[in-house]
N, C-alpha and C. Protein backbone atom coordinates (compact mmCIF):
# COMPACT_ATOMS: atom_id res chain seq x y z
N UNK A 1 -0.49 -19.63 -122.98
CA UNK A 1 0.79 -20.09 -122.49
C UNK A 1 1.79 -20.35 -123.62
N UNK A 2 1.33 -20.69 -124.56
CA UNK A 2 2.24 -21.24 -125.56
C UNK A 2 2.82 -19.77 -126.33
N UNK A 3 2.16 -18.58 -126.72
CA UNK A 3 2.61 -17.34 -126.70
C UNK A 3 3.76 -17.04 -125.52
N UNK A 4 3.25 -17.54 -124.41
CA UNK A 4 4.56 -16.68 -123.32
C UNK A 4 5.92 -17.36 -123.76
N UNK A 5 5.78 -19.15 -124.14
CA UNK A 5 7.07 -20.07 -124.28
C UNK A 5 8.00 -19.47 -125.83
N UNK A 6 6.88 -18.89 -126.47
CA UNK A 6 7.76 -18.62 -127.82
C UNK A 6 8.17 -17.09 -127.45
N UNK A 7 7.83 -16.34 -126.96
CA UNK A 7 8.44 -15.04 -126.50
C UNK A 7 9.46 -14.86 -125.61
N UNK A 8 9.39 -16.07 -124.47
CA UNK A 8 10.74 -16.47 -123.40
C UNK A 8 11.20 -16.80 -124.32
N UNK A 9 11.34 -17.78 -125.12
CA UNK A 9 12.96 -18.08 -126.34
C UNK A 9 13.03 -17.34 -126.83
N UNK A 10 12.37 -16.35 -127.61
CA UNK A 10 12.96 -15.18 -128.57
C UNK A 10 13.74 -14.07 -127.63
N UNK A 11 12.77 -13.86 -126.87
CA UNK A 11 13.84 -13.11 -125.50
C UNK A 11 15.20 -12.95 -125.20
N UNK A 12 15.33 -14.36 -124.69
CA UNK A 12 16.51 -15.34 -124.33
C UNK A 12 17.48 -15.30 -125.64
N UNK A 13 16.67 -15.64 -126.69
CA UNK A 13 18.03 -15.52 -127.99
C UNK A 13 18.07 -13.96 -128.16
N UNK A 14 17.53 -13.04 -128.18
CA UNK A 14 18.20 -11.85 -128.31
C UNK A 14 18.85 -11.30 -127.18
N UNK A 15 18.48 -11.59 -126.01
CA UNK A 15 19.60 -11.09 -124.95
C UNK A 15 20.96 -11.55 -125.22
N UNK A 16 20.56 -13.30 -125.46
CA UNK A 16 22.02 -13.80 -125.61
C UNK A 16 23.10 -13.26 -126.77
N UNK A 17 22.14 -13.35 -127.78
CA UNK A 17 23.39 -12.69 -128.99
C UNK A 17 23.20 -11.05 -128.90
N UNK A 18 22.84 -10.22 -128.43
CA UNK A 18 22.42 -9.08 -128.65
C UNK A 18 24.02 -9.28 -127.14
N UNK A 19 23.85 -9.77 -126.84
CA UNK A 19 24.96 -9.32 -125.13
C UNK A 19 26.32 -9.66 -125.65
N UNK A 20 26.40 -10.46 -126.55
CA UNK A 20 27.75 -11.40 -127.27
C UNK A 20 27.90 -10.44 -128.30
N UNK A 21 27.13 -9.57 -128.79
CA UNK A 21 27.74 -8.65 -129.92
C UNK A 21 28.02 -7.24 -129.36
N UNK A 22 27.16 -7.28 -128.10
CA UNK A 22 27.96 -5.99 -127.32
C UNK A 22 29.06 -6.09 -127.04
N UNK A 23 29.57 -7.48 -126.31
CA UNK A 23 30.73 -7.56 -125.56
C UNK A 23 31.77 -7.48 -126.56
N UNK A 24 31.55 -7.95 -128.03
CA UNK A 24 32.44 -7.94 -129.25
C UNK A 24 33.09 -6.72 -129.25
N UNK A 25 32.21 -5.97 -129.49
CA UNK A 25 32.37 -4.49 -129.62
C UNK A 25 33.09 -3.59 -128.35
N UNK A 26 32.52 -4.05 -127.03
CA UNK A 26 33.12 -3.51 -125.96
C UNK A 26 34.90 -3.56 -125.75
N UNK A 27 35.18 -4.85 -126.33
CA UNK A 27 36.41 -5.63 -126.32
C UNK A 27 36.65 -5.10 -127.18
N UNK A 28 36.93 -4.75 -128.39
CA UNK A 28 37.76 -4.06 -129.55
C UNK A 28 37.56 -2.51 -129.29
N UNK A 29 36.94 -1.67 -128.51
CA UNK A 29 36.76 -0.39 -128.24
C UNK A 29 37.72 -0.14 -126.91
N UNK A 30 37.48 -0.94 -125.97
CA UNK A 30 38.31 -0.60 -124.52
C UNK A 30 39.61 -1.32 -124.19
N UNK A 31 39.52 -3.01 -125.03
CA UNK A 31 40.78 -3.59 -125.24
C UNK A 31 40.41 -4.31 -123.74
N UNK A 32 39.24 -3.99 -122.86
CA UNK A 32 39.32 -4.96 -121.84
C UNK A 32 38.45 -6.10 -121.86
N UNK A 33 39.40 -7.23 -121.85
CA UNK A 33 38.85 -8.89 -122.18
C UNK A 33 37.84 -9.32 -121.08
N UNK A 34 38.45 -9.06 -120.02
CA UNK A 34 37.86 -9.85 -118.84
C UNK A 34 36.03 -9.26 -118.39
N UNK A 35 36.22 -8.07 -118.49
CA UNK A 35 35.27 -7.58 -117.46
C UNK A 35 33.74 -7.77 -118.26
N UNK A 36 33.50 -7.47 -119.78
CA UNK A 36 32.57 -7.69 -120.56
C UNK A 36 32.28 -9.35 -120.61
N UNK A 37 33.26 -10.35 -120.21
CA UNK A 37 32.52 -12.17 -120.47
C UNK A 37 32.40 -12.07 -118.89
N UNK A 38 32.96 -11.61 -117.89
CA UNK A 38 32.50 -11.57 -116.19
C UNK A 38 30.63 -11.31 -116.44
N UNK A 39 30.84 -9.94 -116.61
CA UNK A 39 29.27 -9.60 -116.76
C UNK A 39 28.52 -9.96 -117.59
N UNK A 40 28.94 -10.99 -118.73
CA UNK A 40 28.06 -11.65 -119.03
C UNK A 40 27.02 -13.00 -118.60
N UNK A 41 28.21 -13.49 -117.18
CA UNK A 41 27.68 -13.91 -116.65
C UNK A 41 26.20 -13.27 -115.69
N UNK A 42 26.40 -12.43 -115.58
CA UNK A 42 25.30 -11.54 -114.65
C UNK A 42 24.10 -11.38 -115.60
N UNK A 43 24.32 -10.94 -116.66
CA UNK A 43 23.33 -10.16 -117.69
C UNK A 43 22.65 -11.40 -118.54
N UNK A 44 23.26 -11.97 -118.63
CA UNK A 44 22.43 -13.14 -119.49
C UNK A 44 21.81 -14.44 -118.60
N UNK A 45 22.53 -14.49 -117.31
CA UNK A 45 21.83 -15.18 -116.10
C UNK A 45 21.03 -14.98 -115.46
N UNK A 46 21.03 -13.02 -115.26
CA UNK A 46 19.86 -12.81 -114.61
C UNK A 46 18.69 -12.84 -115.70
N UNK A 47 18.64 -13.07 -116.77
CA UNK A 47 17.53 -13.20 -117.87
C UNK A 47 16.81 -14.57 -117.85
N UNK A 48 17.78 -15.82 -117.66
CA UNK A 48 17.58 -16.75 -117.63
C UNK A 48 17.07 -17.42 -115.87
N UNK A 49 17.33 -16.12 -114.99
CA UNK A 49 17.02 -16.97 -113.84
C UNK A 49 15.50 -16.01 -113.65
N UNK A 50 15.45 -14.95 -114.15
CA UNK A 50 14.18 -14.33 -113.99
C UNK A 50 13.18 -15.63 -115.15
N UNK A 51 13.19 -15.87 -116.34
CA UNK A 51 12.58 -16.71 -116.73
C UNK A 51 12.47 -18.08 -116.08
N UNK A 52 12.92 -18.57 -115.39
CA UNK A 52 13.49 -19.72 -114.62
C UNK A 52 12.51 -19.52 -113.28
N UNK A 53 11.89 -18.24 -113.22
CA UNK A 53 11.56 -18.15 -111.81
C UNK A 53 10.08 -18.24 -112.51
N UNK A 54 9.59 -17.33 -113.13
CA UNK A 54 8.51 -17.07 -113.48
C UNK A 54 8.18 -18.55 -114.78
N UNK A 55 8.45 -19.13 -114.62
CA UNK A 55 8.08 -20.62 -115.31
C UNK A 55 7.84 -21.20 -114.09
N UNK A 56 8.82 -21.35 -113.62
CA UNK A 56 8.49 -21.94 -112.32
C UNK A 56 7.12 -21.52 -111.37
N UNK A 57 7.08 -20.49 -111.33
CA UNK A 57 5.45 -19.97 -110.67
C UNK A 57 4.59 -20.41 -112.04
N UNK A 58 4.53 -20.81 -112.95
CA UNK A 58 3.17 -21.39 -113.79
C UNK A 58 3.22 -22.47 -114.09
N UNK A 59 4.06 -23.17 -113.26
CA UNK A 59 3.90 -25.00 -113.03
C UNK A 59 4.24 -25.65 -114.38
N UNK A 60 5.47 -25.10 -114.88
CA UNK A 60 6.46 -26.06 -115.74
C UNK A 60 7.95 -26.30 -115.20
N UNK A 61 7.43 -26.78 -113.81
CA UNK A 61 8.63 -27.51 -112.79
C UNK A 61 8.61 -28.62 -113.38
N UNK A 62 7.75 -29.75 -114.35
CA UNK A 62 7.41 -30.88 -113.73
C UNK A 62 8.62 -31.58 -114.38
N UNK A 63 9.07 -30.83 -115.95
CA UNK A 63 10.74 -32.03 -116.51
C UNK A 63 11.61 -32.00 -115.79
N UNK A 64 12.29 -33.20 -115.97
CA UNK A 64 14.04 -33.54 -115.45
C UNK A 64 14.84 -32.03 -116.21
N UNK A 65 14.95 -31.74 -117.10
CA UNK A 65 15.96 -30.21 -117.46
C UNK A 65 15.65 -29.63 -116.39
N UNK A 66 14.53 -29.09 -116.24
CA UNK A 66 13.87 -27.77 -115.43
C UNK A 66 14.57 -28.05 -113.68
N UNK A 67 14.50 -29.39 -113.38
CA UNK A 67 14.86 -29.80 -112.03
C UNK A 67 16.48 -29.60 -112.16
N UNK A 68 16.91 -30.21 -112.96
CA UNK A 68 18.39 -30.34 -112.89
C UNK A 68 19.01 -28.81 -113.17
N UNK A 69 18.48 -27.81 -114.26
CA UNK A 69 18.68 -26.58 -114.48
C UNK A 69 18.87 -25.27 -112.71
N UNK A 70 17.45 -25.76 -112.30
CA UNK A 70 17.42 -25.01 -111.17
C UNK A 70 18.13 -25.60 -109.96
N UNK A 71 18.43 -27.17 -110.14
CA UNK A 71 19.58 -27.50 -108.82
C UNK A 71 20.94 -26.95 -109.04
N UNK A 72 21.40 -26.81 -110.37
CA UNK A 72 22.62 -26.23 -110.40
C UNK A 72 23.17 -24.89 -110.28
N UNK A 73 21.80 -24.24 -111.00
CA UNK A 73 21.89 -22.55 -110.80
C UNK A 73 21.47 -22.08 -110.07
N UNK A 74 20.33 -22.68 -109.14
CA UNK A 74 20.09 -21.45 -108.00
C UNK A 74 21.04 -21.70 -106.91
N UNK A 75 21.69 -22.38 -106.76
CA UNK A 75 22.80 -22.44 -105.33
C UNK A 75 23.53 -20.85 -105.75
N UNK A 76 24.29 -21.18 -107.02
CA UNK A 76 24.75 -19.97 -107.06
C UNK A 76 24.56 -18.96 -107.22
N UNK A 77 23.43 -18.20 -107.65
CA UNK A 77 22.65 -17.07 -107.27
C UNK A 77 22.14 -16.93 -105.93
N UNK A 78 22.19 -17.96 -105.15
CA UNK A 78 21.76 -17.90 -103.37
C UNK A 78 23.11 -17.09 -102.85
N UNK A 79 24.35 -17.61 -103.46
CA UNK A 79 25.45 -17.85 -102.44
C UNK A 79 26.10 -16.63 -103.39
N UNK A 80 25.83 -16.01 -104.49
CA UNK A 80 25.79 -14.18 -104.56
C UNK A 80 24.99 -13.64 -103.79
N UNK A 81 23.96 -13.71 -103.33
CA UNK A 81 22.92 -12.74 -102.25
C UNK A 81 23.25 -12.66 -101.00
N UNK A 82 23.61 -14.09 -100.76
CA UNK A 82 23.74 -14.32 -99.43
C UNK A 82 25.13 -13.62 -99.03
N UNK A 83 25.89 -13.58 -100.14
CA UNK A 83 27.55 -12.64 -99.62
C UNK A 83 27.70 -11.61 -99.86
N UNK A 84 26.57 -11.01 -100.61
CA UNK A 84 26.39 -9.08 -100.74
C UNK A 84 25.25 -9.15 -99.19
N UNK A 85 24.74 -9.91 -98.20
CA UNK A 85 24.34 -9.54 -97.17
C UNK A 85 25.46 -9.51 -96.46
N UNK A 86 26.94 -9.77 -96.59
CA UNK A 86 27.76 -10.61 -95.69
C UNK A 86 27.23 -11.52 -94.69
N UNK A 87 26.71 -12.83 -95.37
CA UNK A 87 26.42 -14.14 -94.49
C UNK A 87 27.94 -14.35 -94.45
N UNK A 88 28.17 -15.58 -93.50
CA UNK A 88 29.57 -16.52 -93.47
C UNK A 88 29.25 -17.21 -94.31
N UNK A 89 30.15 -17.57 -95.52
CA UNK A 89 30.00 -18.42 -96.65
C UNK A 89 31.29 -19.34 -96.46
N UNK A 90 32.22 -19.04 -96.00
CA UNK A 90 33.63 -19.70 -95.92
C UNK A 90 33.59 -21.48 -96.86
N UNK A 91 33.04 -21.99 -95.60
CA UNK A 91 32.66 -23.13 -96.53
C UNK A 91 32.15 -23.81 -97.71
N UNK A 92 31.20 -22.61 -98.01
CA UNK A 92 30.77 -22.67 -99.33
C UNK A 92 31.14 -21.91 -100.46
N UNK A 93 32.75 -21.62 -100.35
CA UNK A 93 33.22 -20.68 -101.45
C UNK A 93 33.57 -21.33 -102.99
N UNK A 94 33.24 -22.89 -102.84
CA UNK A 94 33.52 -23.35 -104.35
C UNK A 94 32.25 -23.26 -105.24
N UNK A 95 31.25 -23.16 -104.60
CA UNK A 95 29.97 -22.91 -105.23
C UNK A 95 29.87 -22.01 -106.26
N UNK A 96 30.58 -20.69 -106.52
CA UNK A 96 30.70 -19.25 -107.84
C UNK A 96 32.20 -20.61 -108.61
N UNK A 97 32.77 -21.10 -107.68
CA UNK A 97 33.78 -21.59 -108.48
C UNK A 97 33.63 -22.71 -109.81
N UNK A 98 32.45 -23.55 -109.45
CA UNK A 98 32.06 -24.22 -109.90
C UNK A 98 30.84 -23.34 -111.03
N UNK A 99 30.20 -22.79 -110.56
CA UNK A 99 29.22 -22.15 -111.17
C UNK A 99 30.10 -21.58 -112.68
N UNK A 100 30.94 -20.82 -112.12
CA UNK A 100 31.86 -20.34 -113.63
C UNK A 100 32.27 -21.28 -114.92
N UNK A 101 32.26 -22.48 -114.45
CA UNK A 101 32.13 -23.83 -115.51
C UNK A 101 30.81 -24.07 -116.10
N UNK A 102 29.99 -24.32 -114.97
CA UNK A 102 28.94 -24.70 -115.62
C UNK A 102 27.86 -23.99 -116.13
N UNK A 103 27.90 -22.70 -115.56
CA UNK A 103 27.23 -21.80 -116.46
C UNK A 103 27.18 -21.61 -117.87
N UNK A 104 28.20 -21.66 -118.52
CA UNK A 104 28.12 -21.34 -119.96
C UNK A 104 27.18 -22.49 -120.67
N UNK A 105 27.40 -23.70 -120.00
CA UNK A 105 26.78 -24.92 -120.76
C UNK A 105 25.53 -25.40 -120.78
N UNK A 106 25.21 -24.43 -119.03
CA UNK A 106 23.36 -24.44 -118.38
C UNK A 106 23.15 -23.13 -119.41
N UNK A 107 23.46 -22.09 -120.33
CA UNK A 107 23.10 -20.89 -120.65
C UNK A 107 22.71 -21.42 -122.19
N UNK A 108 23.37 -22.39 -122.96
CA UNK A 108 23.66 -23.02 -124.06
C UNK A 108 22.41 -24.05 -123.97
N UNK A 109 21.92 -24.59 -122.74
CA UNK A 109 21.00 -25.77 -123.00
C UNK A 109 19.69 -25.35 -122.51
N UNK A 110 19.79 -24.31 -121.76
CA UNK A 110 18.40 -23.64 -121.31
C UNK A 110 17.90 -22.85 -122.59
N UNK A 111 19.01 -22.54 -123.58
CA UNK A 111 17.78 -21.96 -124.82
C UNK A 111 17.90 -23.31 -125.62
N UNK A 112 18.19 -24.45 -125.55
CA UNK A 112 17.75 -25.63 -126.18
C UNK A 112 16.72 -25.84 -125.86
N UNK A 113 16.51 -26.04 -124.43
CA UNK A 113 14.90 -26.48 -124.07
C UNK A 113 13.73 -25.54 -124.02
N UNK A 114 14.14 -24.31 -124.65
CA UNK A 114 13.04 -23.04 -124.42
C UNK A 114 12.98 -23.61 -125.51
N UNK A 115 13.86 -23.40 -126.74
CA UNK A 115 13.32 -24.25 -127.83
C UNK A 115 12.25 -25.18 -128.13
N UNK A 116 12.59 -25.89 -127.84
CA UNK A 116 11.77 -27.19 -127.42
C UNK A 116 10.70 -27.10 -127.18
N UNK A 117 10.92 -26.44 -125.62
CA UNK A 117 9.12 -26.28 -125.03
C UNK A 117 8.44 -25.21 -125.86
N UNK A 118 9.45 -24.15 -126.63
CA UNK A 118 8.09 -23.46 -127.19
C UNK A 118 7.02 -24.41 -128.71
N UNK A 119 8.47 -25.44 -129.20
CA UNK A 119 7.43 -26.07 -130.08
C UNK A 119 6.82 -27.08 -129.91
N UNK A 120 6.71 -27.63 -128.94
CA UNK A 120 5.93 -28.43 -128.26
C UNK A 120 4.79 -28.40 -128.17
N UNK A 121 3.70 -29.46 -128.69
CA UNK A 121 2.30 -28.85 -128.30
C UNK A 121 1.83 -28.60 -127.37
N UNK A 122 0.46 -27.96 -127.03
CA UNK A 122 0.25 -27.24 -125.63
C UNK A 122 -0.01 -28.47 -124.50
N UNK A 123 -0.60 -29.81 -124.98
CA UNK A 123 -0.78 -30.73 -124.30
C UNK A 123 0.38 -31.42 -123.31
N UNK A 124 1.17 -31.50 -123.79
CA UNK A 124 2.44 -32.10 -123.00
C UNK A 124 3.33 -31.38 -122.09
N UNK A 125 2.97 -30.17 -122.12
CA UNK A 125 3.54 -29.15 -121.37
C UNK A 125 2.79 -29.36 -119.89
C-alpha cells in the first residue's frame, strides 16, 4: 500500500505540472486563454477524482481531508453526469458555480495530503 500512496502523488504531481506546462504552451501557440485553464479543470480532476475513488475502495475514507475533499467534489462531478444525461438540474445550477472556486484550492491540498499520506508510516494509515 505504501508503494500505491507514493505513486498516486508522483502521478498527481506530474499530471498537475505536466498539464500547467501544456496549457503554457497551448496559450502562447493559439493565443486562446480560456479554453486550456476550462479543461484543466476536467484533466487534472478527473485524475484526482479517479484517485479519490480508488482510495476510497481500499479504506482510506477514515480522515477528516478525505471526508471533506469528497463532500465538496463529488456533488460536482454528480451534477456534470447527471446534465450530460439531461436530468432537471434547474435548482441545482450553483453547484459547477461554486465548484469553479473551489476547485483550484481542493486540487492544491489534495496533493498536500497525498503528500503526507505517502510519508506517513504504514501504521496510521
Amino acid at each position: 500500500m505504501k508503494t500505491f500512496l507514493k505513486i498516486d502523488y508522483y502521478l498527481q504531481m506530474i499530471v498537475l505540472f505536466g498539464y500547467l506546462g501544456f496549457a503554457v504552451v497551448e496559450i502562447t501557440i493559439k493565443t486562446d486563454f480560456f479554453l486550456p485553464w476550462f479543461m484543466f479543470y476536467f484533466f487534472v480532476g478527473g485524475f484526482q477524482l479517479l484517485s479519490y475513488i480508488i482510495r476510497f475502495c481500499l479504506g482510506y475514507w477514515k480522515d477528516l481531508f478525505f471526508k471533506i475533499y469528497g463532500f465538496v467534489i463529488l456533488p460536482v462531478w454528480l451534477y456534470l453526469l447527471l446534465s450530460r444525461l439531461n436530468f432537471p438540474l434547474d435548482l441545482l445550477s450553483f453547484i459547477p458555480l461554486v465548484g469553479l472556486f473551489i476547485s483550484p484550492i481542493m486540487s492544491i491540498a489534495y496533493l498536500f495530503y497525498c503528500r503526507d499520506k505517502s510519508k506517513e508510516p504504514l501504521e496510521e494509515l
